[in-house]
N, C-alpha and C. Protein backbone atom coordinates (compact mmCIF):
# COMPACT_ATOMS: atom_id res chain seq x y z
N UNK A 1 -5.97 -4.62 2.44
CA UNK A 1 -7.22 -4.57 3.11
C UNK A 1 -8.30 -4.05 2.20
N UNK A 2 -9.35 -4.09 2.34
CA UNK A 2 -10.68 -3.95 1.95
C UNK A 2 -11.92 -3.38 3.13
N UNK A 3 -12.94 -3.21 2.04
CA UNK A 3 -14.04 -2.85 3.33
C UNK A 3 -15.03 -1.95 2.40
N UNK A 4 -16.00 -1.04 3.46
CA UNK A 4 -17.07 -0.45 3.30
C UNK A 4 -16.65 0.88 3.94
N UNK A 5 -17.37 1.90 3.53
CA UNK A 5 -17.10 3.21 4.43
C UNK A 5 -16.50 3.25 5.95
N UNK A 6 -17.02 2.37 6.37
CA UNK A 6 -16.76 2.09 8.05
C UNK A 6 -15.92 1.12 8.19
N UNK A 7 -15.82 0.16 7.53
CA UNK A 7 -14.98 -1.04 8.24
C UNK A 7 -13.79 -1.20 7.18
N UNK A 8 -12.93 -2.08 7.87
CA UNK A 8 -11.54 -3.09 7.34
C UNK A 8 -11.43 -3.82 7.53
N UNK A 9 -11.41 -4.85 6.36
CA UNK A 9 -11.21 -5.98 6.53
C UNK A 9 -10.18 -6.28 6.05
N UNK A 10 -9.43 -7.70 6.93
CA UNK A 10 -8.32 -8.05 6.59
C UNK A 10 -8.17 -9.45 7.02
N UNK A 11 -6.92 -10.19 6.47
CA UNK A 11 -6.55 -11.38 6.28
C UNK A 11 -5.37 -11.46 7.07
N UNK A 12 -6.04 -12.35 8.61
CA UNK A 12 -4.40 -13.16 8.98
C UNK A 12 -3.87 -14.28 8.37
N UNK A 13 -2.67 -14.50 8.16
CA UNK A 13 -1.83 -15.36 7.47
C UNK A 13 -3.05 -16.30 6.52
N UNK A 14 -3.76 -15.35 5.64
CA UNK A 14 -4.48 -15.94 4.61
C UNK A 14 -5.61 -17.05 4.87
N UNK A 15 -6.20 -16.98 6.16
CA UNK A 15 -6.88 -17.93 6.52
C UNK A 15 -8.36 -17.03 7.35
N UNK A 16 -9.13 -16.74 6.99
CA UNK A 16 -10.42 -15.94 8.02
C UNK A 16 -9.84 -14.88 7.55
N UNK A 17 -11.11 -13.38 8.23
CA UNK A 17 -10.87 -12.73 8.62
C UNK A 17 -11.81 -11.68 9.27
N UNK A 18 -11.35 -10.60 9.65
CA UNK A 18 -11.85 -10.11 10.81
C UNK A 18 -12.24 -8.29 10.16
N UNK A 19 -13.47 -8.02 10.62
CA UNK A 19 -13.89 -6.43 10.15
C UNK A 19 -13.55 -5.59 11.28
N UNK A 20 -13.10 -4.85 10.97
CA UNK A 20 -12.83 -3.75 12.11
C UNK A 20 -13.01 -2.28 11.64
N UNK A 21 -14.38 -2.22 13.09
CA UNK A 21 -15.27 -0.68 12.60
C UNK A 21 -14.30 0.35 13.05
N UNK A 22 -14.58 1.34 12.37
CA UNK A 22 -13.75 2.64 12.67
C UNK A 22 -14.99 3.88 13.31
N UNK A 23 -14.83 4.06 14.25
CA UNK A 23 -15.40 4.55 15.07
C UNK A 23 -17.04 4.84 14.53
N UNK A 24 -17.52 5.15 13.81
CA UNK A 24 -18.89 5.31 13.54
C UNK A 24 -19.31 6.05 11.89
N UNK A 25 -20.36 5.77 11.43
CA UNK A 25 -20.63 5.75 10.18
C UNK A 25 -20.20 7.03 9.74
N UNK A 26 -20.01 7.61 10.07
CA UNK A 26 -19.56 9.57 9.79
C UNK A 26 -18.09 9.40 9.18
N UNK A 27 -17.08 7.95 9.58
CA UNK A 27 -15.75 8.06 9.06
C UNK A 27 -15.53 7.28 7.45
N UNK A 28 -15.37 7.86 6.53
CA UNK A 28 -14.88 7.20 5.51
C UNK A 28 -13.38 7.04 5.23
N UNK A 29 -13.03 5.91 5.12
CA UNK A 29 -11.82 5.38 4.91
C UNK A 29 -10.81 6.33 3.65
N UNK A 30 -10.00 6.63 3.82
CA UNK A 30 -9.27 7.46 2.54
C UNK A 30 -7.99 6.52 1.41
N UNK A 31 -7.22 6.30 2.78
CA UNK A 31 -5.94 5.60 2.67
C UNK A 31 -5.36 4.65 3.52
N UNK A 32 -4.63 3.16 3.49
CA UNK A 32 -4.07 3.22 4.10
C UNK A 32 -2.31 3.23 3.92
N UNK A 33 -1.77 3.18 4.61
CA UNK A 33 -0.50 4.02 4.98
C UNK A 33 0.54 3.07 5.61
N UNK A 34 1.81 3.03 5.49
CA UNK A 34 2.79 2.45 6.38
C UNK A 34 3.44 3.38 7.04
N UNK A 35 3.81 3.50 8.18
CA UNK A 35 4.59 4.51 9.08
C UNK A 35 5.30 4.18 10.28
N UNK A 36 6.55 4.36 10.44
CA UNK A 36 6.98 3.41 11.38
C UNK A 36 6.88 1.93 11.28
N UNK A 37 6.76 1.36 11.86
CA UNK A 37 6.44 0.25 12.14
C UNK A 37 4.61 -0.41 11.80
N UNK A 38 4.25 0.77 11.65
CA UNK A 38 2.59 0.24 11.99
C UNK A 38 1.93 0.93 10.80
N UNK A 39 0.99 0.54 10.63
CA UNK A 39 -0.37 0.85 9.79
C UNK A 39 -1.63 1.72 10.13
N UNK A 40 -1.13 2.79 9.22
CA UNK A 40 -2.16 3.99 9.47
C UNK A 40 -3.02 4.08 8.73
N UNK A 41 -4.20 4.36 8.91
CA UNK A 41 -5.58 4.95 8.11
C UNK A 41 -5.89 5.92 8.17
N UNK A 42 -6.18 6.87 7.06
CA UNK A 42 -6.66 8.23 7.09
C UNK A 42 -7.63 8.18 6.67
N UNK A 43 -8.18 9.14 7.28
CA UNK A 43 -9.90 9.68 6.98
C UNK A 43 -10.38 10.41 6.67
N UNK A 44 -11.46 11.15 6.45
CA UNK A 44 -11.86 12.12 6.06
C UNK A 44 -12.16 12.95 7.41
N UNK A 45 -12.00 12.24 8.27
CA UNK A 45 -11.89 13.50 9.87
C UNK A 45 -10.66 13.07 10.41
N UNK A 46 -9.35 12.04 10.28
CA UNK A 46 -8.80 12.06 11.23
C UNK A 46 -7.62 10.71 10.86
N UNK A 47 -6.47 10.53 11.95
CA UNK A 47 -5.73 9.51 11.24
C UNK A 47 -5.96 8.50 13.01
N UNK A 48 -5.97 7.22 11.84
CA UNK A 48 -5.90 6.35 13.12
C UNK A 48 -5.26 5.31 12.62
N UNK A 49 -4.87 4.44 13.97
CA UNK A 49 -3.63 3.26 13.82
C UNK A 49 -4.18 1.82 14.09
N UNK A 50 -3.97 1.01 13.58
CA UNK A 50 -4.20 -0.18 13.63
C UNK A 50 -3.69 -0.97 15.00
N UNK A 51 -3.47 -1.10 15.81
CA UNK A 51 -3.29 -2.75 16.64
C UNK A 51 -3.81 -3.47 16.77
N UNK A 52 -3.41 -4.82 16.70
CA UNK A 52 -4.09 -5.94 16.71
C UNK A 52 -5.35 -6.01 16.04
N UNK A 53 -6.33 -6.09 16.83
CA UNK A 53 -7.67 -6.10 16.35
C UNK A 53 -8.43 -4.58 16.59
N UNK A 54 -8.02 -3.90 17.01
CA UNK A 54 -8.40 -2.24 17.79
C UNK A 54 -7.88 -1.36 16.51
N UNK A 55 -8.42 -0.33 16.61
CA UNK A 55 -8.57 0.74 15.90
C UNK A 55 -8.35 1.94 16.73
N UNK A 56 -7.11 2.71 17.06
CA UNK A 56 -6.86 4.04 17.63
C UNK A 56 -6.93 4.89 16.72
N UNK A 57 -7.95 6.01 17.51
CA UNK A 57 -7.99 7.32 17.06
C UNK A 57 -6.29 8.45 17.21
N UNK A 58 -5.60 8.73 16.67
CA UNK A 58 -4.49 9.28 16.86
C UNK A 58 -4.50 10.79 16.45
N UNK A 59 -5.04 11.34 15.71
CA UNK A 59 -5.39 12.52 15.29
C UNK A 59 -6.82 13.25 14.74
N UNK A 60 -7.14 13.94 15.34
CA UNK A 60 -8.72 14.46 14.57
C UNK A 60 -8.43 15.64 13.78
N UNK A 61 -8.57 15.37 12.85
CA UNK A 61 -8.70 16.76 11.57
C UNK A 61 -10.73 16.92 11.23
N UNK A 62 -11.96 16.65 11.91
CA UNK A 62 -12.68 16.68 11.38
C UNK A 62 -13.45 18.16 11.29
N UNK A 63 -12.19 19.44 12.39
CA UNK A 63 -13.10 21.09 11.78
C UNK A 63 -12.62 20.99 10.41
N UNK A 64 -11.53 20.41 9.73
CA UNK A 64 -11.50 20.62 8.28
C UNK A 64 -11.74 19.75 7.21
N UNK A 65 -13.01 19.59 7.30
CA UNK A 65 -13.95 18.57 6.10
C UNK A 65 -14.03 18.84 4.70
N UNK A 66 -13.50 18.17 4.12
CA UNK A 66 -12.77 17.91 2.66
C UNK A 66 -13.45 16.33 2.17
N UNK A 67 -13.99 15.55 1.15
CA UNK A 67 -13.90 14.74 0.89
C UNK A 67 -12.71 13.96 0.46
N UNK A 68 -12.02 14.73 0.13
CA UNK A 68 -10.88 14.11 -0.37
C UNK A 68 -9.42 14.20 0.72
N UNK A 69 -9.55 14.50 1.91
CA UNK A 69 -8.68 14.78 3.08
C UNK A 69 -8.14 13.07 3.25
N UNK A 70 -7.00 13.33 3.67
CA UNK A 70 -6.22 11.54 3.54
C UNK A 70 -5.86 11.14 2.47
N UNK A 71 -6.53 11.21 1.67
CA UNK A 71 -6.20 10.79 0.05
C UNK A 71 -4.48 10.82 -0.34
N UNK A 72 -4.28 9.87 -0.79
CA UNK A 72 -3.00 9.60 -1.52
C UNK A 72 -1.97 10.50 -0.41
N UNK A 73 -2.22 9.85 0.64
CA UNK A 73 -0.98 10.90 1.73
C UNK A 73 0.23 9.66 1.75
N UNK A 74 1.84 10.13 2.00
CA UNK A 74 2.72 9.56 1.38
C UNK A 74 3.78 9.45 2.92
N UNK A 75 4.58 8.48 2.79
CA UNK A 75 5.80 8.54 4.16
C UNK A 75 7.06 8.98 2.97
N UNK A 76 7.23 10.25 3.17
CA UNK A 76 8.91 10.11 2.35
C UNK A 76 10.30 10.07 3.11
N UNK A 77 10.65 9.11 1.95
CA UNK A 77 11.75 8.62 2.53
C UNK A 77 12.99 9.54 2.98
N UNK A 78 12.90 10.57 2.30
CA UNK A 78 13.61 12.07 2.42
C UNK A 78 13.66 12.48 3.98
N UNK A 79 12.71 12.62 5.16
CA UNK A 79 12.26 13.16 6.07
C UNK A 79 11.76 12.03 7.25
N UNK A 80 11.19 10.85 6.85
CA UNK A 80 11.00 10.04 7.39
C UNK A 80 9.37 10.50 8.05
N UNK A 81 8.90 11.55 7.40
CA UNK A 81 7.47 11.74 7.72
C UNK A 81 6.26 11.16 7.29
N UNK A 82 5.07 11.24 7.56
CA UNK A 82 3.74 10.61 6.74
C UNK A 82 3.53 12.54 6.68
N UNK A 83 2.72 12.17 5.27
CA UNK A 83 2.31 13.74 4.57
C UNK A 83 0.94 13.50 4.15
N UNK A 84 0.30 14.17 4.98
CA UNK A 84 -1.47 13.98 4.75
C UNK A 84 -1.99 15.05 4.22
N UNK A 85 -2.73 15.49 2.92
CA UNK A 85 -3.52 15.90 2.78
C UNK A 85 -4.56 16.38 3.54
N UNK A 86 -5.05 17.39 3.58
CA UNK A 86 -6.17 18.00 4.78
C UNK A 86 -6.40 19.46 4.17
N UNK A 87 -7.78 18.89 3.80
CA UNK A 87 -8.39 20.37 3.19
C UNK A 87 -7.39 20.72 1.63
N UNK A 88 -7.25 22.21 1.72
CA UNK A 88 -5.87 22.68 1.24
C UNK A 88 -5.08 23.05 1.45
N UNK A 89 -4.35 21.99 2.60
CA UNK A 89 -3.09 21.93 3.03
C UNK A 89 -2.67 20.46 2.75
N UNK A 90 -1.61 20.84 3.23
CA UNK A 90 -0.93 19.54 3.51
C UNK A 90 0.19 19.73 4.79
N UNK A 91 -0.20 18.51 5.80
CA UNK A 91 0.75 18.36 7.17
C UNK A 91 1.63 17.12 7.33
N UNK A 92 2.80 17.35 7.89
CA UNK A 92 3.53 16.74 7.86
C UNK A 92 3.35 15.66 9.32
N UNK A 93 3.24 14.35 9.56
CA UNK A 93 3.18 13.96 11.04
C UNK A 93 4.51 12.92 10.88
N UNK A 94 4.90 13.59 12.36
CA UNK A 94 6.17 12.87 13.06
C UNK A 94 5.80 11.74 13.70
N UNK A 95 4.92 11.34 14.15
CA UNK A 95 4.60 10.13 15.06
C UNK A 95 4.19 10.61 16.28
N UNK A 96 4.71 12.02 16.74
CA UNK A 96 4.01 12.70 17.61
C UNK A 96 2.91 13.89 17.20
N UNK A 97 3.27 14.95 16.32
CA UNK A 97 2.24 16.04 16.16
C UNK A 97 2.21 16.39 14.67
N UNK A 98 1.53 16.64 14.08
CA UNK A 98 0.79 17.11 13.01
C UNK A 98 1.20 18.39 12.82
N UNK A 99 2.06 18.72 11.61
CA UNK A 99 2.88 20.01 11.47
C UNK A 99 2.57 20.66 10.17
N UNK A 100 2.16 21.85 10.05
CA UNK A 100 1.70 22.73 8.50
C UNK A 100 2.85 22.58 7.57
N UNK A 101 3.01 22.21 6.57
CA UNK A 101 4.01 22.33 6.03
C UNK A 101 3.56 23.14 4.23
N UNK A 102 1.98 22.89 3.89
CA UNK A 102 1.13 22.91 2.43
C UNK A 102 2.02 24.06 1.85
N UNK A 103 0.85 24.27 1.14
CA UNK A 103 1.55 25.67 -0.34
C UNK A 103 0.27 26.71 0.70
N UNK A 104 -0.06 25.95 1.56
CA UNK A 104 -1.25 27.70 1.96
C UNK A 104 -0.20 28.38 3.31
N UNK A 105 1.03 27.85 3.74
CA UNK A 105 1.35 28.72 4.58
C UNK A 105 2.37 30.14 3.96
N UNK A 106 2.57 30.49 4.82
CA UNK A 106 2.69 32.38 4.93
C UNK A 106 1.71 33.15 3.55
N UNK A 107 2.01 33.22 2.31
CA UNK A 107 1.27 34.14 1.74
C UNK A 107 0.41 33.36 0.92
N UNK A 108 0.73 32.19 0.83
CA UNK A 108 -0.21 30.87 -0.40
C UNK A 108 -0.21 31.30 -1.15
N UNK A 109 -0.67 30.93 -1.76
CA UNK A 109 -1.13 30.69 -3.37
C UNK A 109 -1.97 31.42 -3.60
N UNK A 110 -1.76 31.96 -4.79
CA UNK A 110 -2.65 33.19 -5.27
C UNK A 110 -4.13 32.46 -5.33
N UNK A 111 -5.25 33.50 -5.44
CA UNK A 111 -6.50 32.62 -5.42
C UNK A 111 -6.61 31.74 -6.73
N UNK A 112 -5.79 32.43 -7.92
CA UNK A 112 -6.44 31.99 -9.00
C UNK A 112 -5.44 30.71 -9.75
N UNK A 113 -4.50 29.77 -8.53
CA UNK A 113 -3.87 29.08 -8.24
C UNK A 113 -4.54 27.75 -7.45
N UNK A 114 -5.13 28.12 -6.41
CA UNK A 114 -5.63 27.45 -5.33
C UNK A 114 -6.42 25.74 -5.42
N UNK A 115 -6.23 25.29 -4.75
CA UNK A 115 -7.14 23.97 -4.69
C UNK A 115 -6.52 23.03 -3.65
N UNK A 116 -7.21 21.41 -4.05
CA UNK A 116 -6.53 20.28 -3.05
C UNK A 116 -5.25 19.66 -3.33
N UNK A 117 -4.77 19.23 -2.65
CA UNK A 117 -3.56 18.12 -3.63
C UNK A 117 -4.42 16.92 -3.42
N UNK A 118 -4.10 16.62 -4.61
CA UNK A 118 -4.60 15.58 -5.37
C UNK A 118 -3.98 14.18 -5.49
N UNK A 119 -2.54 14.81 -5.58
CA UNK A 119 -1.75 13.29 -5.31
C UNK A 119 -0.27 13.90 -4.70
N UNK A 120 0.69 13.12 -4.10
CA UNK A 120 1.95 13.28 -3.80
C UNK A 120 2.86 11.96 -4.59
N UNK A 121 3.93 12.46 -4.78
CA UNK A 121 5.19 11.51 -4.79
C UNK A 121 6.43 12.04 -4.57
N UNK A 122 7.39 11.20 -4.17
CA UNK A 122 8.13 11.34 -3.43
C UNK A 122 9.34 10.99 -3.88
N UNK A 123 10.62 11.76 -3.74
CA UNK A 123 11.38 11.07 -4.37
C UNK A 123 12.72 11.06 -3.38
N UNK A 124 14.12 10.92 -3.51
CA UNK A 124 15.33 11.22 -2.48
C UNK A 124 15.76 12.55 -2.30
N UNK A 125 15.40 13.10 -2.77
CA UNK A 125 15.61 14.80 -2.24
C UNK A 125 14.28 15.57 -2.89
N UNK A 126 13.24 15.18 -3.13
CA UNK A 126 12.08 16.30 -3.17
C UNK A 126 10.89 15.61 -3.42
N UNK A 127 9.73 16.29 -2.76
CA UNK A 127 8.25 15.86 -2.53
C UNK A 127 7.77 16.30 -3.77
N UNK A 128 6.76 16.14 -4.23
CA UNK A 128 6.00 16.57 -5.55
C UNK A 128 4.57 16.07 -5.13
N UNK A 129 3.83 17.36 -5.39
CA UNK A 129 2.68 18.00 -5.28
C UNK A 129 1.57 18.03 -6.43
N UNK A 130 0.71 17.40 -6.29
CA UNK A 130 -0.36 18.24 -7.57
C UNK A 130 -1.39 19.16 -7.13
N UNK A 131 -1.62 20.14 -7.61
CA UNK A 131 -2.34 20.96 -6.85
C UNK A 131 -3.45 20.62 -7.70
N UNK A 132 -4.87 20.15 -7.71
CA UNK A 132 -6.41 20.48 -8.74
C UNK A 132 -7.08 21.57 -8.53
N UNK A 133 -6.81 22.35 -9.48
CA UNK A 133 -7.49 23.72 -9.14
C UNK A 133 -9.08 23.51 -9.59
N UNK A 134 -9.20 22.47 -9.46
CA UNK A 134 -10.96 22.31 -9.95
C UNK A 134 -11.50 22.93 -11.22
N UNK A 135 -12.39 23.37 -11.24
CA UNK A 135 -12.87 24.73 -12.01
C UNK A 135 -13.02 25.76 -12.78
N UNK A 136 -12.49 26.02 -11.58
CA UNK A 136 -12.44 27.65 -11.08
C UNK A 136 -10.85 28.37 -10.35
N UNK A 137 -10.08 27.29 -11.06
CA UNK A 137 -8.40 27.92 -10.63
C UNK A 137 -7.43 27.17 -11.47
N UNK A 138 -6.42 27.67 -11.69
CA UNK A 138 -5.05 26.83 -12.56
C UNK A 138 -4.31 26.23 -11.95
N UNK A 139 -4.44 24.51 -12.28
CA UNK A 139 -3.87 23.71 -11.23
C UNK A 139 -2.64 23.44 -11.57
N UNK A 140 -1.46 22.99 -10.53
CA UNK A 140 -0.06 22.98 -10.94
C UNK A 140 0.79 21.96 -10.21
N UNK A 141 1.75 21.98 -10.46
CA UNK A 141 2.59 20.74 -9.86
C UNK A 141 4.02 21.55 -8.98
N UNK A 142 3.82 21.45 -8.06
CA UNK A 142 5.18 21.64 -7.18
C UNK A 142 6.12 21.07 -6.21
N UNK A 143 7.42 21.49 -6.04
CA UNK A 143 8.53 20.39 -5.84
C UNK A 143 8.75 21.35 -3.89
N UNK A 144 9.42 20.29 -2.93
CA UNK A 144 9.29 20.78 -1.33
C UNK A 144 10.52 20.07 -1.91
N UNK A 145 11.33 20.78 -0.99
CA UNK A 145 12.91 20.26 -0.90
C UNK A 145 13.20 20.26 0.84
N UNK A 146 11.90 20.30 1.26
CA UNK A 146 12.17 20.19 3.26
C UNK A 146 12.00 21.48 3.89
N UNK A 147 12.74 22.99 2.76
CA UNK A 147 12.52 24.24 3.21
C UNK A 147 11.67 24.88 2.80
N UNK A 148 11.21 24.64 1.33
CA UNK A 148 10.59 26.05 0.46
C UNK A 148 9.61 25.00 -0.67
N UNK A 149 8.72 25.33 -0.92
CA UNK A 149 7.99 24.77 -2.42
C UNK A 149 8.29 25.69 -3.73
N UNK A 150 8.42 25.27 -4.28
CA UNK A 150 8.91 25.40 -5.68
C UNK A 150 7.85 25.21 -7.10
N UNK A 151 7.05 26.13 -7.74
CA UNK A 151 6.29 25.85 -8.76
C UNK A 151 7.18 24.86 -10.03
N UNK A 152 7.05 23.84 -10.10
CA UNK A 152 7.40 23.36 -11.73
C UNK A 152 6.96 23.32 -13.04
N UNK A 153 5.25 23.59 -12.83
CA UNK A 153 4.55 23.49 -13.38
C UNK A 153 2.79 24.21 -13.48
N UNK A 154 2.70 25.15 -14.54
CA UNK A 154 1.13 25.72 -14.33
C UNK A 154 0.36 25.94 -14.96
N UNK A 155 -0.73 25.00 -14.92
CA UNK A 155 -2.03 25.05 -16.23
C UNK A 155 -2.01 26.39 -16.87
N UNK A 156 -2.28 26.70 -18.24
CA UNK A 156 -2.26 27.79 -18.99
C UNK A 156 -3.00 28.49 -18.44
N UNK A 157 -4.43 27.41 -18.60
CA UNK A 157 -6.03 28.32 -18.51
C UNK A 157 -6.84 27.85 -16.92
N UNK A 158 -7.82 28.13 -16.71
CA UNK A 158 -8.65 27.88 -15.18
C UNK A 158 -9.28 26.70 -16.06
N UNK A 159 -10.04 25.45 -14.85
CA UNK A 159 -10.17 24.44 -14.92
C UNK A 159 -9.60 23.30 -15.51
N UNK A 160 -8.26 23.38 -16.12
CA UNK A 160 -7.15 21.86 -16.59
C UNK A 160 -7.13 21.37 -15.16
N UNK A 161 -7.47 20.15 -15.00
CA UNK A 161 -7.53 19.44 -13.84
C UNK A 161 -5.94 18.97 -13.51
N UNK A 162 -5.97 18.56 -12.46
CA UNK A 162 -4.72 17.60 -12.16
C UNK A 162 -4.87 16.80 -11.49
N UNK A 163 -5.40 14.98 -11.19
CA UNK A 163 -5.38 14.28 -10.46
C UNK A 163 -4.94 13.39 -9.90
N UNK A 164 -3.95 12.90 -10.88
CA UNK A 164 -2.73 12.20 -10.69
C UNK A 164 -0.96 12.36 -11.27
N UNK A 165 -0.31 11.91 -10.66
CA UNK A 165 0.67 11.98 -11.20
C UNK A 165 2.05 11.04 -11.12
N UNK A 166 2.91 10.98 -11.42
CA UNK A 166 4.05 9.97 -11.56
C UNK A 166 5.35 10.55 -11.46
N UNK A 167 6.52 9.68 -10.82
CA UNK A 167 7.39 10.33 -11.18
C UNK A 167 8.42 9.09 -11.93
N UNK A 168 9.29 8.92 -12.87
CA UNK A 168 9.75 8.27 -13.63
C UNK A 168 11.46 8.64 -13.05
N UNK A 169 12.30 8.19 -12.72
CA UNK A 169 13.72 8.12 -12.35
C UNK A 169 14.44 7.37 -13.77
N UNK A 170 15.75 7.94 -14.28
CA UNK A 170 15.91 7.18 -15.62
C UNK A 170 17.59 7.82 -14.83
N UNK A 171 18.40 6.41 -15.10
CA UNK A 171 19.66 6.46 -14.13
C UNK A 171 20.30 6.07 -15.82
N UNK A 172 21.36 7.17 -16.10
CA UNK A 172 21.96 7.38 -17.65
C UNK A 172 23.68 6.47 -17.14
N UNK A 173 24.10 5.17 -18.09
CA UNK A 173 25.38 4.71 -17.60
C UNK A 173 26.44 5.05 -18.06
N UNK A 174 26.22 6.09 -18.98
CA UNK A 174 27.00 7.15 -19.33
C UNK A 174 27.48 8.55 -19.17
């Protein structure tokens, strides 16, 4: 799909196609997403689902306004969840409710740690995190195994960015 801040456009069986507004000019498009069965869009206020030609609102995140909220949010195959970005957190959704799971719950991240995630990937037993500490913090990379996050990785100095990342699997036949 494609589009403009507000709309999506898309192609039935490669022939026309059809724009579909997302509720009003205030929503910018982030991501879209496979989950379950269906096709999700995240936003910068909120996640919504595709049918048919309609556009459902399914979740509002817009008290926590982030430009970059939705961004690169992931379904791992580990958990069978979608993992959205929001603010500086990150929540886990079941198909029913929207669950805290980020690096900011119980004591977080020290301040001089702190920022958005920037990207996720995912692998068969662990999530991976980039944290961008922007600035004004040391950004780092960390591993969720379902219970606990795990630092793997942490900029020396304040402002080394982090905005993307990869993960490479190398299967040895020896």
């Amino acid at each position: 799909g494609a589009g403009g801040t507000t709309s999506l456009a898309y192609f039935a069986n490669g022939t026309g196609s059809a724009n579909i507004t997302l509720a009003s000019a205030s929503v910018t498009v982030s991501d879209l997403i496979g989950f379950g069965n269906e096709l999700f869009i995240t936003s910068t206020n909120g996640l919504y689902t595709l049918s048919s030609n309609l556009v459902y609102q399914v979740l509002d995140f817009s008290n926590e306004q982030y430009a970059g909220n939705g961004v690169n949010s992931l379904t791992w195959m580990a958990d069978g969840r979608l993992y959205i970005p929001i603010g500086q957190s990150l929540h886990a959704y079941d198909g029913t409710r929207l669950i805290p799971v980020g690096l900011d719950l119980e004591e977080g991240l020290p301040l001089d740690q702190q920022g958005h995630i920037s990207c996720l990937v995912g692998s068969r037993t662990f999530l991976f995190a980039s944290v961008d500490g922007g600035t004004t913090s040391r950004s780092g990379i960390y591993a969720f195994n379902g219970k606990g996050w795990h630092c793997l990785a942490q900029a020396s100095t304040l402002g080394r960015r982090i905005r993307s990342m990869g993960l490479e699997q190398v299967t040895s036949s020896t």
